[in-house]
PDB file of N, CA and C in Angstrom:
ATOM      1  N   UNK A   1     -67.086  10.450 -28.004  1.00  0.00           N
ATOM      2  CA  UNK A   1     -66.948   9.010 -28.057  1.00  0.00           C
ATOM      3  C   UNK A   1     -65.595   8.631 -28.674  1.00  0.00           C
ATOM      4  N   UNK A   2     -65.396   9.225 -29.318  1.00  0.00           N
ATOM      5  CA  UNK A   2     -63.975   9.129 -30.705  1.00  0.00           C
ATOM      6  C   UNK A   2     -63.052   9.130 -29.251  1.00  0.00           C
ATOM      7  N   UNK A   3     -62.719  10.313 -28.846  1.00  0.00           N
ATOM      8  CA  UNK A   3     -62.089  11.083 -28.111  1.00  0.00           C
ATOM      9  C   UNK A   3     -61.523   9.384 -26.907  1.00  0.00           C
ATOM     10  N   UNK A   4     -62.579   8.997 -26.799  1.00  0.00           N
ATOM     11  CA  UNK A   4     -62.631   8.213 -24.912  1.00  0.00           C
ATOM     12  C   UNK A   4     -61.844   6.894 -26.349  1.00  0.00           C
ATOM     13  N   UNK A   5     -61.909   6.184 -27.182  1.00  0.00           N
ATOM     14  CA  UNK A   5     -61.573   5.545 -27.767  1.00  0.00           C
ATOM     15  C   UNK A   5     -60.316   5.109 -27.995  1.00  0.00           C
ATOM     16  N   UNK A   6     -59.660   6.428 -28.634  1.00  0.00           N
ATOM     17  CA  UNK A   6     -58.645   6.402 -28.801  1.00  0.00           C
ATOM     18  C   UNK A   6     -57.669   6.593 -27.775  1.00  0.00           C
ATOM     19  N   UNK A   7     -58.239   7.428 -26.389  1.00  0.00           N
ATOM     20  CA  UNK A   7     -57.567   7.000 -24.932  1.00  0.00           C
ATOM     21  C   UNK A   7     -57.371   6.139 -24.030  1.00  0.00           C
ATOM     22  N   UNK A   8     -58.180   4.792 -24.421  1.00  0.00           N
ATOM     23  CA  UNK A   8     -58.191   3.993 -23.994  1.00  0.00           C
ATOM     24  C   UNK A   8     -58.171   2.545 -25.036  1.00  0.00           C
ATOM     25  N   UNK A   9     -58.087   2.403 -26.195  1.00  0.00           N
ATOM     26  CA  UNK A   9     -57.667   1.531 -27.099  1.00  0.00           C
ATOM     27  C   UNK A   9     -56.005   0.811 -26.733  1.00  0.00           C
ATOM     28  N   UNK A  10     -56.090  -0.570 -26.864  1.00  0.00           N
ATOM     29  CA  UNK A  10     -54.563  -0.877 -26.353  1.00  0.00           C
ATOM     30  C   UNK A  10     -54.077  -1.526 -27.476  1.00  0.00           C
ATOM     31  N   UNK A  11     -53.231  -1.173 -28.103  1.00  0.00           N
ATOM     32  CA  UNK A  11     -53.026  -1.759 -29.318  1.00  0.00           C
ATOM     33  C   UNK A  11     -51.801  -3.067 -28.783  1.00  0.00           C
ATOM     34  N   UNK A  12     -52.427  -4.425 -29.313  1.00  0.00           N
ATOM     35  CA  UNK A  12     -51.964  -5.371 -29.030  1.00  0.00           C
ATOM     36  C   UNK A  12     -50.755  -6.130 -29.356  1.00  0.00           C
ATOM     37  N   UNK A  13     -49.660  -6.740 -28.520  1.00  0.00           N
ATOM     38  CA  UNK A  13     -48.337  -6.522 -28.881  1.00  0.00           C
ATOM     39  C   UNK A  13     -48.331  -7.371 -30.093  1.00  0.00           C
ATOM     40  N   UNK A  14     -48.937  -8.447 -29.947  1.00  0.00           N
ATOM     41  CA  UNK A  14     -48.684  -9.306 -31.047  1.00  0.00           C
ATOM     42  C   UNK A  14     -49.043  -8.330 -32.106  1.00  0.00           C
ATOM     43  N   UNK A  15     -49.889  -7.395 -32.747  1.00  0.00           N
ATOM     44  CA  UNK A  15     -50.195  -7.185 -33.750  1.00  0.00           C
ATOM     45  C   UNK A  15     -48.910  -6.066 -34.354  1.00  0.00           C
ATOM     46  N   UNK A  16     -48.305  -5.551 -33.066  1.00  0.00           N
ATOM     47  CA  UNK A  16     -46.964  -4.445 -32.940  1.00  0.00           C
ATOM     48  C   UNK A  16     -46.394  -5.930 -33.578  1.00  0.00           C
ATOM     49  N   UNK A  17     -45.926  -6.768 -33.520  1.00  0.00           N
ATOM     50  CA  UNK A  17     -44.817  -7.937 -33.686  1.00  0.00           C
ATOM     51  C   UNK A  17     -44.905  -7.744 -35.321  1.00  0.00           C
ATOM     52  N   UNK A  18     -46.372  -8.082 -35.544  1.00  0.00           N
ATOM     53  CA  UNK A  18     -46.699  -8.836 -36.931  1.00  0.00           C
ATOM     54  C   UNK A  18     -47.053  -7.577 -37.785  1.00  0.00           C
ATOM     55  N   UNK A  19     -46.646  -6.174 -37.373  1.00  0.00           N
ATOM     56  CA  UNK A  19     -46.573  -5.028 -37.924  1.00  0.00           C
ATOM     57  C   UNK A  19     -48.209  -4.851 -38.793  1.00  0.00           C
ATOM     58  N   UNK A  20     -49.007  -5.289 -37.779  1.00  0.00           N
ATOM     59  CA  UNK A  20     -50.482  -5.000 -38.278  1.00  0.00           C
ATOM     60  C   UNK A  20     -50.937  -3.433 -37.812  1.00  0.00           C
ATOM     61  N   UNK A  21     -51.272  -2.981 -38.838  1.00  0.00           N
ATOM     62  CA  UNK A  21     -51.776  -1.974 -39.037  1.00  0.00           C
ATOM     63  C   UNK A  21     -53.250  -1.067 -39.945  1.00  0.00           C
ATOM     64  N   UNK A  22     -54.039  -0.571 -39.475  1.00  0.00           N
ATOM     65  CA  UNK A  22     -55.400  -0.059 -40.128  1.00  0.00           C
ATOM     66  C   UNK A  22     -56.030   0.225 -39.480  1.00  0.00           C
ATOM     67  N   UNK A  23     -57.678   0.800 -39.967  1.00  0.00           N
ATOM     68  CA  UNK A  23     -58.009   0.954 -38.862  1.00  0.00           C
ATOM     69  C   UNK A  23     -59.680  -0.598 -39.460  1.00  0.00           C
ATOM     70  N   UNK A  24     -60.156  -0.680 -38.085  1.00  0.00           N
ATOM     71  CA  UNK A  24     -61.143  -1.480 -37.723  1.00  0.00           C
ATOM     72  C   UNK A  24     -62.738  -0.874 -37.626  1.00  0.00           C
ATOM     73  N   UNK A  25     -63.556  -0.674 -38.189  1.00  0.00           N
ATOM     74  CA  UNK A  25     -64.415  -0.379 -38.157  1.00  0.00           C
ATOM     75  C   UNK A  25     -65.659  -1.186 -37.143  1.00  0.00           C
ATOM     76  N   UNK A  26     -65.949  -1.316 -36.028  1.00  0.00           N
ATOM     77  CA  UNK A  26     -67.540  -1.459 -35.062  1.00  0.00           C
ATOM     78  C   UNK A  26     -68.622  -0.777 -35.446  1.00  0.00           C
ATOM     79  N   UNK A  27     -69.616  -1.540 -35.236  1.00  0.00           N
ATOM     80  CA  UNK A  27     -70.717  -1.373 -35.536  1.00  0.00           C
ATOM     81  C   UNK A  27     -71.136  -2.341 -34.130  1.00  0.00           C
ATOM     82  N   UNK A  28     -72.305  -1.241 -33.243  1.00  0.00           N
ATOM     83  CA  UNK A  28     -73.272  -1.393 -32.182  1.00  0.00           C
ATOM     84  C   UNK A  28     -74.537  -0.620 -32.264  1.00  0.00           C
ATOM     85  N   UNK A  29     -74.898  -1.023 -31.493  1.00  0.00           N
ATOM     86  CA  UNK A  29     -76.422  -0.107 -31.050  1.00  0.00           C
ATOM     87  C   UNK A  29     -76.066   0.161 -29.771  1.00  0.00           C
ATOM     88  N   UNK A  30     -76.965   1.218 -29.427  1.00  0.00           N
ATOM     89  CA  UNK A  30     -77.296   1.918 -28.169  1.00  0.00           C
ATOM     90  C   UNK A  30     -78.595   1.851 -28.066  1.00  0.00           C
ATOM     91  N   UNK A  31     -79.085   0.703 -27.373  1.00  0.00           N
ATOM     92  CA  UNK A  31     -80.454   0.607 -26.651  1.00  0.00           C
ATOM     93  C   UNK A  31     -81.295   1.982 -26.173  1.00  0.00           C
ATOM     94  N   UNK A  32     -82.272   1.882 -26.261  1.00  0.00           N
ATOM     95  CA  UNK A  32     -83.491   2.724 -25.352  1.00  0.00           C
ATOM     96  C   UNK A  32     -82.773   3.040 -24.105  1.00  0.00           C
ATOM     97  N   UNK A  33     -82.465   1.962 -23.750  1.00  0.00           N
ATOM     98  CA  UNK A  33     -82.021   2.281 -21.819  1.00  0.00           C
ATOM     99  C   UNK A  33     -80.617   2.791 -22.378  1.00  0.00           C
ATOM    100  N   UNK A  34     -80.026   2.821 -22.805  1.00  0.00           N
ATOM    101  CA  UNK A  34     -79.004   3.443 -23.006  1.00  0.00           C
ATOM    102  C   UNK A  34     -77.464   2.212 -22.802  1.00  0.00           C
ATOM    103  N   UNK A  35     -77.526   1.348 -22.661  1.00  0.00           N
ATOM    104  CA  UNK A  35     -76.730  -0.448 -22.712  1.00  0.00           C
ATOM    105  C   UNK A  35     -76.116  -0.455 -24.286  1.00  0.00           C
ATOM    106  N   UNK A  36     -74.963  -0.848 -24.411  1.00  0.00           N
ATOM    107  CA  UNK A  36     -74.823  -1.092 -25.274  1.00  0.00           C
ATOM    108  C   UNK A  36     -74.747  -2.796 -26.304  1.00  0.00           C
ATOM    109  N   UNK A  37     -75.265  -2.480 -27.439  1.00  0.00           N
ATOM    110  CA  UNK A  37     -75.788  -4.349 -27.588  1.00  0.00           C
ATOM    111  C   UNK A  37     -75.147  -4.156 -29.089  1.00  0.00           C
ATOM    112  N   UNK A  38     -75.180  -5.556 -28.991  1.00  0.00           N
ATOM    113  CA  UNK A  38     -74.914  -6.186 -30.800  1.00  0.00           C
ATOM    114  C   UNK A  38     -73.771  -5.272 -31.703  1.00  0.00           C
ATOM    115  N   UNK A  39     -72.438  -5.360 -30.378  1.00  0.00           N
ATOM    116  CA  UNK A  39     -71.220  -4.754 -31.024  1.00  0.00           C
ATOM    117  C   UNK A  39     -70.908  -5.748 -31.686  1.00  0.00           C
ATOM    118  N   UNK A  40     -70.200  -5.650 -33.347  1.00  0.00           N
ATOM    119  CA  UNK A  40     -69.524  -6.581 -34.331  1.00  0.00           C
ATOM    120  C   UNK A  40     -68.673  -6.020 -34.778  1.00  0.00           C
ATOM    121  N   UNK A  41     -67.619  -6.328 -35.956  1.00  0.00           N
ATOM    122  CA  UNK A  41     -66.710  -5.863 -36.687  1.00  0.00           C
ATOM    123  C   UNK A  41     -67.452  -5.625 -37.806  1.00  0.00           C
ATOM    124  N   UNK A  42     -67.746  -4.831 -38.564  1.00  0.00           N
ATOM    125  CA  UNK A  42     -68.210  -3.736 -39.529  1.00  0.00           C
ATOM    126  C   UNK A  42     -66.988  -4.183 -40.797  1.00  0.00           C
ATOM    127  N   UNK A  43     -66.132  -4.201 -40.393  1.00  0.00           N
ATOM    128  CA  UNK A  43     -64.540  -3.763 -41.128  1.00  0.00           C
ATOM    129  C   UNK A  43     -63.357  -4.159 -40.402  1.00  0.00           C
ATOM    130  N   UNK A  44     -63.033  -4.960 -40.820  1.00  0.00           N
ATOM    131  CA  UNK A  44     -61.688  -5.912 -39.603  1.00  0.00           C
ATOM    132  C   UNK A  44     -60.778  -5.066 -40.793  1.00  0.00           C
ATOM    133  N   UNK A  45     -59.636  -5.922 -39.699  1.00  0.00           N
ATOM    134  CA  UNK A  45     -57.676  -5.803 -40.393  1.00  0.00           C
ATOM    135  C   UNK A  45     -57.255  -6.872 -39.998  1.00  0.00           C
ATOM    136  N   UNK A  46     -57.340  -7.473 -38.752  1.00  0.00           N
ATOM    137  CA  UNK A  46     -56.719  -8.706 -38.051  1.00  0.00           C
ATOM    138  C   UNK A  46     -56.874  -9.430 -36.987  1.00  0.00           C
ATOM    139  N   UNK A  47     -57.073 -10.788 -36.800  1.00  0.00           N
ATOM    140  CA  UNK A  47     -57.699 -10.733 -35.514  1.00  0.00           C
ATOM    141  C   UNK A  47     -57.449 -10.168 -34.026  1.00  0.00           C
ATOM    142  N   UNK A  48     -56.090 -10.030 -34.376  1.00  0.00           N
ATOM    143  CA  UNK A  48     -55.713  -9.439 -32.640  1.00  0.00           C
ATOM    144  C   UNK A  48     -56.322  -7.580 -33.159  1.00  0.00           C
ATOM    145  N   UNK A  49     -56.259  -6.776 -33.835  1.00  0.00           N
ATOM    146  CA  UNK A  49     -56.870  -5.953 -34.235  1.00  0.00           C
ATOM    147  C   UNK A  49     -58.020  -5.737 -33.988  1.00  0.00           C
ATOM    148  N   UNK A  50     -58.923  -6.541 -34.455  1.00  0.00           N
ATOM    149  CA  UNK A  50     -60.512  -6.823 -34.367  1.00  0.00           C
ATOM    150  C   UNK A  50     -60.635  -7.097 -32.959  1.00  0.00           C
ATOM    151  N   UNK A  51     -59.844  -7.402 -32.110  1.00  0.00           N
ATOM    152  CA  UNK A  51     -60.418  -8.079 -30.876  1.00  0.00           C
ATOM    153  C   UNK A  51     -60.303  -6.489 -30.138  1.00  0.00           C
ATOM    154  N   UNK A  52     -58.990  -5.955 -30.263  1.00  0.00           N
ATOM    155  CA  UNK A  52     -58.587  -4.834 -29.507  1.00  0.00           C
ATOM    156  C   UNK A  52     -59.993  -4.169 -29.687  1.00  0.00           C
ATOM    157  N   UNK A  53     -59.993  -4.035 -31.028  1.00  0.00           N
ATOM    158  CA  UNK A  53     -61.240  -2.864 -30.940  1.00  0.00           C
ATOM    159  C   UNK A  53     -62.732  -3.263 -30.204  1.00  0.00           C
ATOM    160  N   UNK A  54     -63.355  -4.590 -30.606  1.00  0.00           N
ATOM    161  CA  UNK A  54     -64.340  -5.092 -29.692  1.00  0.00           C
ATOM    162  C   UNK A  54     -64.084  -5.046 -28.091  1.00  0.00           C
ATOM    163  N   UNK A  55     -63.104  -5.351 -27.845  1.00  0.00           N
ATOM    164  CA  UNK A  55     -62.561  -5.049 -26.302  1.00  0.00           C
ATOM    165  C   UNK A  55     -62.377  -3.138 -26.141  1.00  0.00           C
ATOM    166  N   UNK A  56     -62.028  -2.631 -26.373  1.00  0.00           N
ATOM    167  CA  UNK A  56     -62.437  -1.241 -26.606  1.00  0.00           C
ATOM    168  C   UNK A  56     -63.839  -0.655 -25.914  1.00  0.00           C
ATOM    169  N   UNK A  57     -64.469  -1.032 -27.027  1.00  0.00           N
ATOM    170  CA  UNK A  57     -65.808  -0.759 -27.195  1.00  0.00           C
ATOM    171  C   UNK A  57     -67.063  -1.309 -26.251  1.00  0.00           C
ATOM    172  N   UNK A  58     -66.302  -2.766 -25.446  1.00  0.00           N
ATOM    173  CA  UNK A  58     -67.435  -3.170 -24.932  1.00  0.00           C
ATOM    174  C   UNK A  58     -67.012  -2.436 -23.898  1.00  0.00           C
ATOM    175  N   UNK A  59     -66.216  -2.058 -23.163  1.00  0.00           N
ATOM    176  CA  UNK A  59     -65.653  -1.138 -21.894  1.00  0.00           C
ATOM    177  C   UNK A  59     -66.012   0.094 -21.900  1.00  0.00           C
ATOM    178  N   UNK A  60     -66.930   0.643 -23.194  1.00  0.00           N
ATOM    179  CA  UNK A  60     -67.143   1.751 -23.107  1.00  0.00           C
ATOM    180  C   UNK A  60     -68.201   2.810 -22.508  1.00  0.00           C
ATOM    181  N   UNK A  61     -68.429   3.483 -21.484  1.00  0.00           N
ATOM    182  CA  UNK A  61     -68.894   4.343 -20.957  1.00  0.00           C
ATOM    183  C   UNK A  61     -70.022   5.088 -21.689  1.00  0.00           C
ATOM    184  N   UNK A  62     -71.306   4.293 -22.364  1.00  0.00           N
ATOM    185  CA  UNK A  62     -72.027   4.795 -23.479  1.00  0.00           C
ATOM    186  C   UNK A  62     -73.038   6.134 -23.019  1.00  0.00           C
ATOM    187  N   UNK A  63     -73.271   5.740 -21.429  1.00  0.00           N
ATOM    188  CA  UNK A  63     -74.241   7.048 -20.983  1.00  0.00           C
ATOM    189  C   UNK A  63     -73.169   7.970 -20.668  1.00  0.00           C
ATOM    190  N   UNK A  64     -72.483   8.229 -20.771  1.00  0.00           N
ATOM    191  CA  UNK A  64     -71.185   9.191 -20.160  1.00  0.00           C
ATOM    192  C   UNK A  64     -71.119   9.655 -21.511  1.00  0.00           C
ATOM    193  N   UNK A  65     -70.892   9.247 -22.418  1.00  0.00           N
ATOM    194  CA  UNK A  65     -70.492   9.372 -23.525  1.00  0.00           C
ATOM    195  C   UNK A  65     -71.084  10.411 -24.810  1.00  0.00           C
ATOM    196  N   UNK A  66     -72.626  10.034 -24.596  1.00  0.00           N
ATOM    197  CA  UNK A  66     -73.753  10.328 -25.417  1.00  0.00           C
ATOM    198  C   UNK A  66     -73.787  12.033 -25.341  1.00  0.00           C
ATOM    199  N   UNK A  67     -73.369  12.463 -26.218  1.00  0.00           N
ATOM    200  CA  UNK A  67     -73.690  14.147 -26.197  1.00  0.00           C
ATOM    201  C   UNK A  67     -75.216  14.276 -26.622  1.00  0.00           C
ATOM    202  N   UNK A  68     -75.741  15.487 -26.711  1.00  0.00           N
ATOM    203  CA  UNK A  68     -76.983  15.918 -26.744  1.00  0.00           C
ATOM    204  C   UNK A  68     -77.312  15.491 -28.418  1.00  0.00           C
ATOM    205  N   UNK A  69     -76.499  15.970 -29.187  1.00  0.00           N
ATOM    206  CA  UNK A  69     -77.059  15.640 -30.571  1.00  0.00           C
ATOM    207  C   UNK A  69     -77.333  14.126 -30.837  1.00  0.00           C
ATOM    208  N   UNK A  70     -76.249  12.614 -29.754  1.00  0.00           N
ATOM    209  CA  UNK A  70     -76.452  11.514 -30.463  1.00  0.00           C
ATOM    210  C   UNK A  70     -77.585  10.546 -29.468  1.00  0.00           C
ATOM    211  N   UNK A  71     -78.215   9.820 -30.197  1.00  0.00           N
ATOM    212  CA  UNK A  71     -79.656   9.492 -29.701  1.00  0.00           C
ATOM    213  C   UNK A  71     -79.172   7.893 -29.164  1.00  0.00           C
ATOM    214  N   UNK A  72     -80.705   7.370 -28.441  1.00  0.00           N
ATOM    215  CA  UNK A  72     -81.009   5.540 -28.144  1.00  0.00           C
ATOM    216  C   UNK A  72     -81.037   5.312 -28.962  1.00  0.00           C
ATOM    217  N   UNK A  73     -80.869   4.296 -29.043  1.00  0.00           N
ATOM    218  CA  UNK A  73     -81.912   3.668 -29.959  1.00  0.00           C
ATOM    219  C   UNK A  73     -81.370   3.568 -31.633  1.00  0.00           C
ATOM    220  N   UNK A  74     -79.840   3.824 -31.613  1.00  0.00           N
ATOM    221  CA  UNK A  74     -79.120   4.229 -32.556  1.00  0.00           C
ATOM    222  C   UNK A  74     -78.434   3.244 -33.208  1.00  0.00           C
ATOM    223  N   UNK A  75     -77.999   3.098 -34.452  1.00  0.00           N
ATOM    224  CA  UNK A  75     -76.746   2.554 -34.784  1.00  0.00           C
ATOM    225  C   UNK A  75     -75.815   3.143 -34.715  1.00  0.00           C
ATOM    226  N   UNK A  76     -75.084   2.530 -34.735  1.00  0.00           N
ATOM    227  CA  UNK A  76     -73.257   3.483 -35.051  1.00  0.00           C
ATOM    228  C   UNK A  76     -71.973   2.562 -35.589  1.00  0.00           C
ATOM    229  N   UNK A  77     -71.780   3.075 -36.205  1.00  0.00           N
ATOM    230  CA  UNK A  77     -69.868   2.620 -37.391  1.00  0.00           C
ATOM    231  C   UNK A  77     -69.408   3.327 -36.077  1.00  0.00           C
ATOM    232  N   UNK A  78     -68.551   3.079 -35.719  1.00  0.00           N
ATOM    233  CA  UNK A  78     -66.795   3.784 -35.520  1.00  0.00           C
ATOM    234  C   UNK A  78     -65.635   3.331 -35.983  1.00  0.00           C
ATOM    235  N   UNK A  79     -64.833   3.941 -36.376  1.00  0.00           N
ATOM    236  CA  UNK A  79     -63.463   3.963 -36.702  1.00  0.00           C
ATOM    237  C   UNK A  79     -62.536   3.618 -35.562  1.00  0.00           C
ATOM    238  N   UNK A  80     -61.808   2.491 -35.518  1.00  0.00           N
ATOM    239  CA  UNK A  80     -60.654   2.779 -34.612  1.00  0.00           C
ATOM    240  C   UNK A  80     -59.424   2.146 -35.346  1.00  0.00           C
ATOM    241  N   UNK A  81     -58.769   3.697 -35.373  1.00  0.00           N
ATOM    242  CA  UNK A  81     -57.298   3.617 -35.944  1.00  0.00           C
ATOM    243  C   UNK A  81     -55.998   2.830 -35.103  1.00  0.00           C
ATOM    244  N   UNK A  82     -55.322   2.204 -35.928  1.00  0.00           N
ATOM    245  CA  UNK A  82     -54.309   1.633 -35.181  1.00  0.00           C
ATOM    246  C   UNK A  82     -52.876   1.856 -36.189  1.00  0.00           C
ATOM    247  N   UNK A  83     -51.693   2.880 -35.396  1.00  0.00           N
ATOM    248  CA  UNK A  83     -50.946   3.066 -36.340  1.00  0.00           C
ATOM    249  C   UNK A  83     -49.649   2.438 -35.243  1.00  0.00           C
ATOM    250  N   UNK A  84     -48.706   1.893 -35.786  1.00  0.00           N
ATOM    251  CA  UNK A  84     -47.788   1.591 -34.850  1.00  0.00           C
ATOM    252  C   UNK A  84     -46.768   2.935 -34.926  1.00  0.00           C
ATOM    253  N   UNK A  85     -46.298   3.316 -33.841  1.00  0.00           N
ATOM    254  CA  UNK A  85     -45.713   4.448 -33.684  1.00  0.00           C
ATOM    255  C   UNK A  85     -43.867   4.372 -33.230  1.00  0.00           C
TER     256      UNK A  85
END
C-alpha cells in the first residue's frame, strides 16, 4: 500500500511555492466488501498537503492492494511523506 502511495502521490505546486513540507497522516476504513470509506486527515501540514494526500488515497486500488496479512473491515493511519526535492 505504502509502496502504490508514494508512486502515485503528486505533490502540489503551490505547496513546492510555499515550501510546505511533512508528512500527512489518513486515516480510512476498508469495508467488508472491500470499498474504501470514511478517509480523513488523522494529521495535516497544509491544506494543499492535506488535499494531495486525500486525493491520493481516494484513487487508491484497495482490493489490489490488500496483502494476505491486512484485513476488511479495518482501520488504518498512513503516512504520506512530502519532501520537496
Amino acid at each position: 500500500m505504502q509502496n502504490w502511495i508514494s508512486a502515485n502521490v503528486s505533490y502540489p505546486a503551490a505547496a513546492v511555492t510555499n515550501k510546505e513540507e511533512g508528512t500527512v497522516y489518513v486515516c480510512f476504513t476498508v469495508s467488508e466488501d472491500g470499498t474504501l470509506e470514511n478517509a480523513e486527515i488523522a494529521q495535516g501540514v497544509s491544506q494543499n498537503l492535506n488535499d494531495a494526500a486525500l486525493n491520493v488515497v481516494a484513487k487508491m486500488p484497495v482490493n489490489e492492494l490488500l496483502a494476505g496479512s491486512e484485513k476488511y473491515g479495518t482501520n488504518y493511519i498512513v503516512p504520506i511523506k512530502f519532501v520537496i526535492k
